[in-house]
N, C-alpha and C. Protein backbone atom coordinates (compact mmCIF):
# COMPACT_ATOMS: atom_id res chain seq x y z
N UNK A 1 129.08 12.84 68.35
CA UNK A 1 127.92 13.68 68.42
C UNK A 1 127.00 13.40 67.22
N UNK A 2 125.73 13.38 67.26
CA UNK A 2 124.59 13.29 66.33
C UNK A 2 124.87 14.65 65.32
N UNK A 3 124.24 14.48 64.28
CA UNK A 3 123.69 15.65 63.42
C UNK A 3 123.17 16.44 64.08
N UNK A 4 122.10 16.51 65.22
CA UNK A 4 121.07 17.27 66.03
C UNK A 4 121.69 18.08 66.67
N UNK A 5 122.74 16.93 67.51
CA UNK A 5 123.43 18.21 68.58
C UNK A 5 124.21 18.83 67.75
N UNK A 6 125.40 18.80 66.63
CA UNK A 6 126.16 19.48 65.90
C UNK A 6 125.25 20.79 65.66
N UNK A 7 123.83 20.41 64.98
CA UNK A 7 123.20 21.44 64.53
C UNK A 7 122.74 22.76 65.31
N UNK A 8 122.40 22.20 66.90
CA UNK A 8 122.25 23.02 68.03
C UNK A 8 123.20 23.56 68.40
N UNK A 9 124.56 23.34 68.29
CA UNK A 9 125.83 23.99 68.82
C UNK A 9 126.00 25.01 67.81
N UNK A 10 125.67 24.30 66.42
CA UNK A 10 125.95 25.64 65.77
C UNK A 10 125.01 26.80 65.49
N UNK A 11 123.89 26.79 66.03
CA UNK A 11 123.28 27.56 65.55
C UNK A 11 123.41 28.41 66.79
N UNK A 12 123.60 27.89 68.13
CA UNK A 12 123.75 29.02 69.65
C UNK A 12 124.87 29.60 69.02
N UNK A 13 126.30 28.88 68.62
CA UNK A 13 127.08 29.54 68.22
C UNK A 13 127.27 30.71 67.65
N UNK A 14 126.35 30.75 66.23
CA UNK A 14 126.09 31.27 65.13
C UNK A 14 125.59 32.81 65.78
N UNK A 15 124.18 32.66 66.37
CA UNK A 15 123.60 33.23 67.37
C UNK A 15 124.40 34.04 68.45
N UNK A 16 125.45 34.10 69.11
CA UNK A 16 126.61 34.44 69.83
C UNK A 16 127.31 35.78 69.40
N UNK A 17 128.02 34.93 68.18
CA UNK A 17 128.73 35.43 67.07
C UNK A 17 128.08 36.78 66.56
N UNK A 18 126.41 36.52 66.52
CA UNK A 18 126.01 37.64 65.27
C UNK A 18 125.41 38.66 66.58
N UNK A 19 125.26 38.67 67.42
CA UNK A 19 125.01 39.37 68.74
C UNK A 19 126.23 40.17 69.19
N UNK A 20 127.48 39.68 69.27
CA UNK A 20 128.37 40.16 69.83
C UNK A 20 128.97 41.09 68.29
N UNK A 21 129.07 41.10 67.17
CA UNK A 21 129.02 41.72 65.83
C UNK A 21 128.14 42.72 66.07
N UNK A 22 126.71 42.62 66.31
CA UNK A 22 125.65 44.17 66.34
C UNK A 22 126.27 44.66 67.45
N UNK A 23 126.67 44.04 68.88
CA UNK A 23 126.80 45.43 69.57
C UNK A 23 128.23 45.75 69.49
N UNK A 24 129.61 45.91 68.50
CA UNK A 24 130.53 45.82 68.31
C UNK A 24 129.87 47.33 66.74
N UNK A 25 129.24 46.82 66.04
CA UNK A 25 128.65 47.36 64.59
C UNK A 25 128.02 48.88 65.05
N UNK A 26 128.35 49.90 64.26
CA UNK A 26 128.07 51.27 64.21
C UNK A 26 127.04 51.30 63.42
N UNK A 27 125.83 52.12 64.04
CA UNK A 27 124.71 52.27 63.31
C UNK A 27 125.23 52.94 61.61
N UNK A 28 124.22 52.25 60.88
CA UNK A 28 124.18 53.24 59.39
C UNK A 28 124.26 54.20 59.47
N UNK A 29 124.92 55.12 58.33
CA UNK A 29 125.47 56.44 58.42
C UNK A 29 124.25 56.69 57.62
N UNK A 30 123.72 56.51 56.78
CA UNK A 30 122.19 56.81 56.37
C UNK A 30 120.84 56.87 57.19
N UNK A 31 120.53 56.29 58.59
CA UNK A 31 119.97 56.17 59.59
C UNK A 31 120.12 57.32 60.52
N UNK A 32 121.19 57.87 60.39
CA UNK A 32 122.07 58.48 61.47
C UNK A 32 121.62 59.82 60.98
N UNK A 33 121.59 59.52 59.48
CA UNK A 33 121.52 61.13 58.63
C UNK A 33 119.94 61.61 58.46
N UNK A 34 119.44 60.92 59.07
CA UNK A 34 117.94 61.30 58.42
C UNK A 34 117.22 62.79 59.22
N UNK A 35 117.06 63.20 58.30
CA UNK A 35 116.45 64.77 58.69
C UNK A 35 115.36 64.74 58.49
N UNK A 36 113.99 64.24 58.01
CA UNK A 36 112.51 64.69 58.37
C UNK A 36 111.84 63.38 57.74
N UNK A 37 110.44 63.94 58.08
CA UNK A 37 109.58 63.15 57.43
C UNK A 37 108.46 64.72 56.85
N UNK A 38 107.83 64.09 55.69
CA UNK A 38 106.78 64.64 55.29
C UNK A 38 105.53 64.47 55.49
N UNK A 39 104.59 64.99 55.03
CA UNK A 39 103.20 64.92 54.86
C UNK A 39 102.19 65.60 53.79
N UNK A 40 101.39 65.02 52.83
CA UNK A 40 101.46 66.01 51.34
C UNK A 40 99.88 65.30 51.48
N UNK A 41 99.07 66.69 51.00
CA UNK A 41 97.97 66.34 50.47
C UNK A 41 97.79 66.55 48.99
N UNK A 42 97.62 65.91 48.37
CA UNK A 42 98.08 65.89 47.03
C UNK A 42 95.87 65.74 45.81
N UNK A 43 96.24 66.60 44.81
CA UNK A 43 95.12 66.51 43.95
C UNK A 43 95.78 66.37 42.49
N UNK A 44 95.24 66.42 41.52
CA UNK A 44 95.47 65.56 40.37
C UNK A 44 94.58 65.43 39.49
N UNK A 45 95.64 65.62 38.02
CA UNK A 45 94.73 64.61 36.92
C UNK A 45 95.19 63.53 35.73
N UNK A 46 94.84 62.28 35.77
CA UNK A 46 95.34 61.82 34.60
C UNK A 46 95.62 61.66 33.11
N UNK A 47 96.38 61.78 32.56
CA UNK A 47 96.88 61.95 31.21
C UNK A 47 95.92 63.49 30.93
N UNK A 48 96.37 64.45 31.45
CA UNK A 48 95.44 65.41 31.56
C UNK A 48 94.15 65.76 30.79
N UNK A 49 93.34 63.99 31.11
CA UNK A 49 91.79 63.89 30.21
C UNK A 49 90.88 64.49 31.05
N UNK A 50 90.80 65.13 32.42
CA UNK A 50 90.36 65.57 33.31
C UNK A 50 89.76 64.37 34.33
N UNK A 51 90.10 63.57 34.32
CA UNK A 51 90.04 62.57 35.38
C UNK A 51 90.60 63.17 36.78
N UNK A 52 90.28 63.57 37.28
CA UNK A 52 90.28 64.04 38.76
C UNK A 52 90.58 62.77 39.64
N UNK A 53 91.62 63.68 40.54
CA UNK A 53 92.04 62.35 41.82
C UNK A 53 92.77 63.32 43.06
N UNK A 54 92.33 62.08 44.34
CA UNK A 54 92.78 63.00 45.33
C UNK A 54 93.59 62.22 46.71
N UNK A 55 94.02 62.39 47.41
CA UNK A 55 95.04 61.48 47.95
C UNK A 55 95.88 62.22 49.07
N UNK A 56 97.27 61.51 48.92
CA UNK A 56 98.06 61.87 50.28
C UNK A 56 99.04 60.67 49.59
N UNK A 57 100.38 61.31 50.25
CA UNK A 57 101.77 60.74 50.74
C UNK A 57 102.57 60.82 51.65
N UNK A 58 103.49 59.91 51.98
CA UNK A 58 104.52 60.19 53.20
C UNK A 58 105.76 60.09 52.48
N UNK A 59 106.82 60.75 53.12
CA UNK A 59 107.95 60.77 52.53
C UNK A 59 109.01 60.95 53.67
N UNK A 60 109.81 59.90 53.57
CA UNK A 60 110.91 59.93 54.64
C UNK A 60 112.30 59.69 54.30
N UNK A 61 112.62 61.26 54.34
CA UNK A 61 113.77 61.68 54.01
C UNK A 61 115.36 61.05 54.86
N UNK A 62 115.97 60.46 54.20
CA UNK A 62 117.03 59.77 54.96
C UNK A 62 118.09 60.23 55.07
N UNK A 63 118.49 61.42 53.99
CA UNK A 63 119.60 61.86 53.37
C UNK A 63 119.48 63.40 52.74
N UNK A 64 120.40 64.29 52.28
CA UNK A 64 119.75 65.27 51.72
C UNK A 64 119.53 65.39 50.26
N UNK A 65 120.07 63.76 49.89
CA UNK A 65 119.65 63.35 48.25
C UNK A 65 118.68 62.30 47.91
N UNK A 66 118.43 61.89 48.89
CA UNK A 66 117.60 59.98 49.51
C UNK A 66 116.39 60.30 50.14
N UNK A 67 115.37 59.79 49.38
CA UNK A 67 114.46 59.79 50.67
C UNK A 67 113.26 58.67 49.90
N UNK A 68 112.39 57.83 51.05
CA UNK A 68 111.33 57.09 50.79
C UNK A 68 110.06 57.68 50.44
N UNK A 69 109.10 57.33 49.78
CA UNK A 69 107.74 57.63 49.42
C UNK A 69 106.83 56.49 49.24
N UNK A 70 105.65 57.17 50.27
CA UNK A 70 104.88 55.99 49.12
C UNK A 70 102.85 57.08 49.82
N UNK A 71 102.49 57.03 48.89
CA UNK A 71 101.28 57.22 48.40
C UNK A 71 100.08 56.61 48.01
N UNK A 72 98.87 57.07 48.77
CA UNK A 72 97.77 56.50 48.29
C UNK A 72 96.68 57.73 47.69
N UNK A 73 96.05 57.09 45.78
CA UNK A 73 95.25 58.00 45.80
C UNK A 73 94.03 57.84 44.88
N UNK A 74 92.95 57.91 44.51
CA UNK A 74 91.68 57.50 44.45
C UNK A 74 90.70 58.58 43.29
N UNK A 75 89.81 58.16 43.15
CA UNK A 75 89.04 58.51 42.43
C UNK A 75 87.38 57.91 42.25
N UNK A 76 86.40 58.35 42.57
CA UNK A 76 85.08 57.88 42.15
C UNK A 76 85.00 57.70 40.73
N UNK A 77 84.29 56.51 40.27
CA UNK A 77 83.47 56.73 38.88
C UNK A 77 82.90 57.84 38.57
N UNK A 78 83.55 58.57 37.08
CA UNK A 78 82.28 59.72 36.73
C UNK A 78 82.64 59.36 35.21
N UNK A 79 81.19 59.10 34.99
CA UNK A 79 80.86 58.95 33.46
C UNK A 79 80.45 60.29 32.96
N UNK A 80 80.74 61.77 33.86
CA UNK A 80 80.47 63.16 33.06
C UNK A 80 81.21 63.35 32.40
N UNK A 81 82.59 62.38 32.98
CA UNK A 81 84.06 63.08 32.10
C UNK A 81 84.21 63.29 30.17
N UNK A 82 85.03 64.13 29.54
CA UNK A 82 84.85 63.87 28.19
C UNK A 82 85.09 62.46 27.76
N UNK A 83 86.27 61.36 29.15
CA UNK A 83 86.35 60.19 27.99
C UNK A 83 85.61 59.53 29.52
N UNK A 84 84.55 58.24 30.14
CA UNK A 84 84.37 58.15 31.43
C UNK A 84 85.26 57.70 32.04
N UNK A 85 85.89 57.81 33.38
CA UNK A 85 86.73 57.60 34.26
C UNK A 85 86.14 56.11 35.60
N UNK A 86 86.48 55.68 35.07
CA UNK A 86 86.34 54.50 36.15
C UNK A 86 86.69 54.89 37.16
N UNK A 87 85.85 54.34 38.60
CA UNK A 87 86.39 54.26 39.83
C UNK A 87 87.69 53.64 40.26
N UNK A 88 88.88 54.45 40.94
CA UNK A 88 89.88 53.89 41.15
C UNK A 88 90.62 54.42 41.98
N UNK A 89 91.68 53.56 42.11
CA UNK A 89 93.04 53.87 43.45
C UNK A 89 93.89 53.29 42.93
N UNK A 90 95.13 54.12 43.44
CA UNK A 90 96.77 53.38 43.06
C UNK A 90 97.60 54.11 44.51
N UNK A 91 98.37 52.75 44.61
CA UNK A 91 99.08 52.96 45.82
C UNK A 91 100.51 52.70 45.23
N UNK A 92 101.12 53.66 45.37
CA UNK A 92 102.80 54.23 44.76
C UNK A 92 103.85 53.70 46.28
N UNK A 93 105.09 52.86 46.06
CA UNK A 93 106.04 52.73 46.76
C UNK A 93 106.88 53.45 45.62
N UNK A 94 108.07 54.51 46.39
CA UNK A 94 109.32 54.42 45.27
C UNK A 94 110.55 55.06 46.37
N UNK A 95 111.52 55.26 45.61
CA UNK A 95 112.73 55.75 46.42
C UNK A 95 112.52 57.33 45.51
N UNK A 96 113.20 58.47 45.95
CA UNK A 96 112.87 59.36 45.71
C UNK A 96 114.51 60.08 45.56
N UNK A 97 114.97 60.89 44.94
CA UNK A 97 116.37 61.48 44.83
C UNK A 97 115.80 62.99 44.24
N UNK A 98 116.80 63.22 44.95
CA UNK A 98 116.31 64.87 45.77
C UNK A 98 118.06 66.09 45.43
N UNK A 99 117.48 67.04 44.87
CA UNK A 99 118.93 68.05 45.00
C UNK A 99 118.54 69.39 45.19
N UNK A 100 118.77 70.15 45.40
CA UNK A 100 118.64 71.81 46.24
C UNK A 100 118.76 72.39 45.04
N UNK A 101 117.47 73.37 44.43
CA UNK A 101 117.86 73.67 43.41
C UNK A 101 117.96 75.43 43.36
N UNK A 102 117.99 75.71 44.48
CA UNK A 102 118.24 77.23 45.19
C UNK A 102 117.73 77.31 46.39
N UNK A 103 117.45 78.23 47.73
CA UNK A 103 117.68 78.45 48.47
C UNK A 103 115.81 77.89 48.88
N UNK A 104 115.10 76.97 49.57
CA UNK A 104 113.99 76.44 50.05
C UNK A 104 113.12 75.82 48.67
N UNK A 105 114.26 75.14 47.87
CA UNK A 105 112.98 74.50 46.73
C UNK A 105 113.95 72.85 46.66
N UNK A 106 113.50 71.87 46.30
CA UNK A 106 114.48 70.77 45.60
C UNK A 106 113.75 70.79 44.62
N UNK A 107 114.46 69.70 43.44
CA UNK A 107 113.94 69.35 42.45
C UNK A 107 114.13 67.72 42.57
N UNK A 108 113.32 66.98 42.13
CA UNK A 108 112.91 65.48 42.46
C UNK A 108 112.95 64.25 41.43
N UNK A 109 113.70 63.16 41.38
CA UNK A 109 113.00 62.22 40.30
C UNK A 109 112.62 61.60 41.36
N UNK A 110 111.68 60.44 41.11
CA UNK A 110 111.40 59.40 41.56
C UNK A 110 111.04 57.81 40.70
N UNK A 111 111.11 56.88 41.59
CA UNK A 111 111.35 55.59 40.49
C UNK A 111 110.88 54.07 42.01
N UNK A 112 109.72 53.81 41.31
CA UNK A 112 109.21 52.81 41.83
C UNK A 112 108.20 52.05 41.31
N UNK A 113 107.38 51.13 42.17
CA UNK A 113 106.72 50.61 41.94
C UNK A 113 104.54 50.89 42.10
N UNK A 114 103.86 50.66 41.20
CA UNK A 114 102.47 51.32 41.87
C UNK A 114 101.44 49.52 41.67
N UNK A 115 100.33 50.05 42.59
CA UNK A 115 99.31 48.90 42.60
C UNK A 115 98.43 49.56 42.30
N UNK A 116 97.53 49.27 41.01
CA UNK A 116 96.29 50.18 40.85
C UNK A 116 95.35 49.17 40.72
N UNK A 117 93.69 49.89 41.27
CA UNK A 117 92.64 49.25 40.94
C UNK A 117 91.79 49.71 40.16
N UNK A 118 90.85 49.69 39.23
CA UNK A 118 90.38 50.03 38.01
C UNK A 118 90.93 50.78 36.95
N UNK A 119 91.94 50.99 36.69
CA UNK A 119 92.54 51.22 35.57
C UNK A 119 93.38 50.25 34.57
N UNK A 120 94.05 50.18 33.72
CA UNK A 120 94.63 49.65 32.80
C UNK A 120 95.72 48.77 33.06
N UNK A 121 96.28 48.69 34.42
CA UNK A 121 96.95 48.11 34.68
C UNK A 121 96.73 47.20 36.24
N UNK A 122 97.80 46.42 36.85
CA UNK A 122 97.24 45.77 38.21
C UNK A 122 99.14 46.69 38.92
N UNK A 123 99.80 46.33 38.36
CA UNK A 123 100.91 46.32 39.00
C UNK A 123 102.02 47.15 37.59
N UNK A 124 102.81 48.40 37.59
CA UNK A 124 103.91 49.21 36.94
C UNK A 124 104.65 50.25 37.77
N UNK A 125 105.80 49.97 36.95
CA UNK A 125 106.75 50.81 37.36
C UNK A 125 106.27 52.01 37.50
N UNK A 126 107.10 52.95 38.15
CA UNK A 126 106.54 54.60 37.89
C UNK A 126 108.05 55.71 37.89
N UNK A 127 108.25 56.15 36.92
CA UNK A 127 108.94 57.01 37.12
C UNK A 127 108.19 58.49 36.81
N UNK A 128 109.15 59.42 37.42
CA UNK A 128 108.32 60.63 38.21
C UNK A 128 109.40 61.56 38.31
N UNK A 129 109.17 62.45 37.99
CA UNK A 129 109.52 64.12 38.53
C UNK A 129 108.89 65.53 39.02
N UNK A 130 109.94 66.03 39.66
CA UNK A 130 108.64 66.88 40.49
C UNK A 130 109.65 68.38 41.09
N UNK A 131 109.04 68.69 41.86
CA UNK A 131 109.26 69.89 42.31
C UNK A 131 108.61 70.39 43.63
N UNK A 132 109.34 70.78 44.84
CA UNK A 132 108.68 71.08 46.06
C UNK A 132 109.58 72.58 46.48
N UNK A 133 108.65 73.48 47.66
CA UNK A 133 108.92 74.39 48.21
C UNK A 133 109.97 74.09 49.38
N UNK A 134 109.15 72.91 50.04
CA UNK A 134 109.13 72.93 52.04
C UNK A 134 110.47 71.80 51.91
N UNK A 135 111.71 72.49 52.24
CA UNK A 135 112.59 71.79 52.38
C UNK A 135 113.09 70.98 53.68
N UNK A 136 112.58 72.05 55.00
CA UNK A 136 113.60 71.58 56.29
C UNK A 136 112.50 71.74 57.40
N UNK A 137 112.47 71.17 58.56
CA UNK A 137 111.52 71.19 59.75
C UNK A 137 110.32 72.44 59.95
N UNK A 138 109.29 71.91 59.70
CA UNK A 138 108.58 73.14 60.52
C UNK A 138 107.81 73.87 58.74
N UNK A 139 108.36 73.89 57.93
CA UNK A 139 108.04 74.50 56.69
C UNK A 139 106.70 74.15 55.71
N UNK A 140 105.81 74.82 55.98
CA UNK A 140 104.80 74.21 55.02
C UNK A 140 104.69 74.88 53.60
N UNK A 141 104.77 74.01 52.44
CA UNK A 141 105.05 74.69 50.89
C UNK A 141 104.21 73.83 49.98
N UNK A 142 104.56 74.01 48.87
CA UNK A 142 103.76 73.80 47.89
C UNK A 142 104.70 72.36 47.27
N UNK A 143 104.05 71.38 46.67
CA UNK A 143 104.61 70.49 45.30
C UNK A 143 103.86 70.22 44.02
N UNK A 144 105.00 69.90 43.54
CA UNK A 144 104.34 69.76 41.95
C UNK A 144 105.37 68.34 41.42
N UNK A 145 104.12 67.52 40.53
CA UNK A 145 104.86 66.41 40.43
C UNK A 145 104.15 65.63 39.19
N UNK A 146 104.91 65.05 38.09
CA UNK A 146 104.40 64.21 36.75
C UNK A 146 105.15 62.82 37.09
N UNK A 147 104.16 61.51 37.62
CA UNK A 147 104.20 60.89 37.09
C UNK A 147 103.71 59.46 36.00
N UNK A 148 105.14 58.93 35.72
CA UNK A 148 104.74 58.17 34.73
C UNK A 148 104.63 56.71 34.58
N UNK A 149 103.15 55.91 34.40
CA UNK A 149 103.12 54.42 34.70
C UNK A 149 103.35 53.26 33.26
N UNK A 150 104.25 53.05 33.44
CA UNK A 150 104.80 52.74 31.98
C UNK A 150 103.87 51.16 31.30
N UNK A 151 103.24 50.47 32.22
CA UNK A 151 102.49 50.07 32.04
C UNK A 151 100.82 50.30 31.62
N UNK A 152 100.62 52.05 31.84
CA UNK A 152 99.19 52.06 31.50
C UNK A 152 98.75 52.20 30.27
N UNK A 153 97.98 51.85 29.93
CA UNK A 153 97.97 52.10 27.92
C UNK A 153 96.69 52.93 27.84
N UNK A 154 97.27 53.96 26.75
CA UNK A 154 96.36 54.72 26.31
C UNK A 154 96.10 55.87 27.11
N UNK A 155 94.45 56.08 27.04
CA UNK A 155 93.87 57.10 28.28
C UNK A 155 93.82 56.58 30.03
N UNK A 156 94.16 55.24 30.32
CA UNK A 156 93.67 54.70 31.14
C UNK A 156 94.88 54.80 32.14
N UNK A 157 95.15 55.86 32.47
CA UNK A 157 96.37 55.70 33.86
C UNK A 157 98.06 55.43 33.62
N UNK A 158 98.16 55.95 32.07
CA UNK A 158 99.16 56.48 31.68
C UNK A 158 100.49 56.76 32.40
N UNK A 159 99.31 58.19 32.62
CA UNK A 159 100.52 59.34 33.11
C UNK A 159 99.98 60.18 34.37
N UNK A 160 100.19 60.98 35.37
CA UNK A 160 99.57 61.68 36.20
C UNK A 160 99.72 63.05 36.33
N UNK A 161 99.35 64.31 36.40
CA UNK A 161 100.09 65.38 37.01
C UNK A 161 99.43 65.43 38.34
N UNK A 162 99.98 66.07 39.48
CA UNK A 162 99.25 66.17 40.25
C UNK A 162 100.10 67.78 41.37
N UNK A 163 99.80 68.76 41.96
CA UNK A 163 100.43 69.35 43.13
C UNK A 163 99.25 69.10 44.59
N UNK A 164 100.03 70.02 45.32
CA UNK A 164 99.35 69.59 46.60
C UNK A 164 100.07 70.66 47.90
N UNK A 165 99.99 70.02 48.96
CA UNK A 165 100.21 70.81 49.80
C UNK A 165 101.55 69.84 51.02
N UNK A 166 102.57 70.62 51.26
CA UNK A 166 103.74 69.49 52.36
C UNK A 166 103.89 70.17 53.47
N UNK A 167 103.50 69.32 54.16
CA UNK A 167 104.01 69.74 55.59
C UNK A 167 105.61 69.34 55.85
N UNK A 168 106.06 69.61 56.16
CA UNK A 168 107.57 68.37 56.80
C UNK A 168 107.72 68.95 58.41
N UNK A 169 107.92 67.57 59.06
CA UNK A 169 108.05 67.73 59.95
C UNK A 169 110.02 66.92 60.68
């Protein structure tokens, strides 16, 4: 046999093999566990110089300690501010870890990655903590959340506070 055909046998093979494995394979027990998704309208200010910002996130909870995030959020140029605020946006991916900290609240870190445009940085980490009402289906509550871009220097996109409003559905 050629190299060619060897290579074709093994790859139907291969192909066979990994087909008859998925339908044999039990879905993820993390997949299996997922209880909601969110929806947050979120406002804000940076390094609290009064830079104003306004936005939205999704959050998809996988686990009752696990869950995904990611966020987009913006700002016009205003040179009224005490220091001026450039026009800008940063779009936040992170994983999010979550614990019940009494009866309809969690308490939150979070730890990922952000893309910003006019501020001090292009691309930083972000770690983050926070605080929400709306724990389980159907619940609309309040959040509150600081975070931190370890790449921004100075006044320029630092740090964030921001609350807002969650739906979860």
């Amino acid at each position: 046999m050629t190299r060619r055909t060897v290579a074709s046998f093994a790859l139907v093979f291969a192909t066979i093999l990994m087909g008859s494995a998925a339908a044999q394979t039990r879905s993820l027990r993390i997949v299996q566990d997922a209880e909601s998704i969110e929806f947050g309208g979120d406002i804000g200010v940076y390094n609290l110089m009064g830079w104003s910002f306004a936005g939205g996130h999704v959050t998809r909870n996988y686990t009752s300690w696990l869950a995904g995030e990611v966020s987009l959020h913006g700002a016009r140029e205003d040179g009224e501010a005490s220091v001026p605020a450039p026009g800008n946006a940063i779009f936040v991916a992170a994983a999010r870890f979550q614990g019940s900290v009494d009866r309809g609240r969690i308490a939150f870190a979070t730890v990922g990655i952000a893309r910003a445009f006019g501020l001090s940085y292009r691309h930083s980490p972000v770690l983050g903590l926070g605080m929400q009402s709306a724990v389980k289906s159907g619940d609309v509550g309040w959040r509150i959340d600081f975070q931190r871009f370890t790449r921004g220097q100075d006044l320029y996109g630092g740090g964030r506070l921001m609350g807002g409003i969650v739906i979860v559905m």
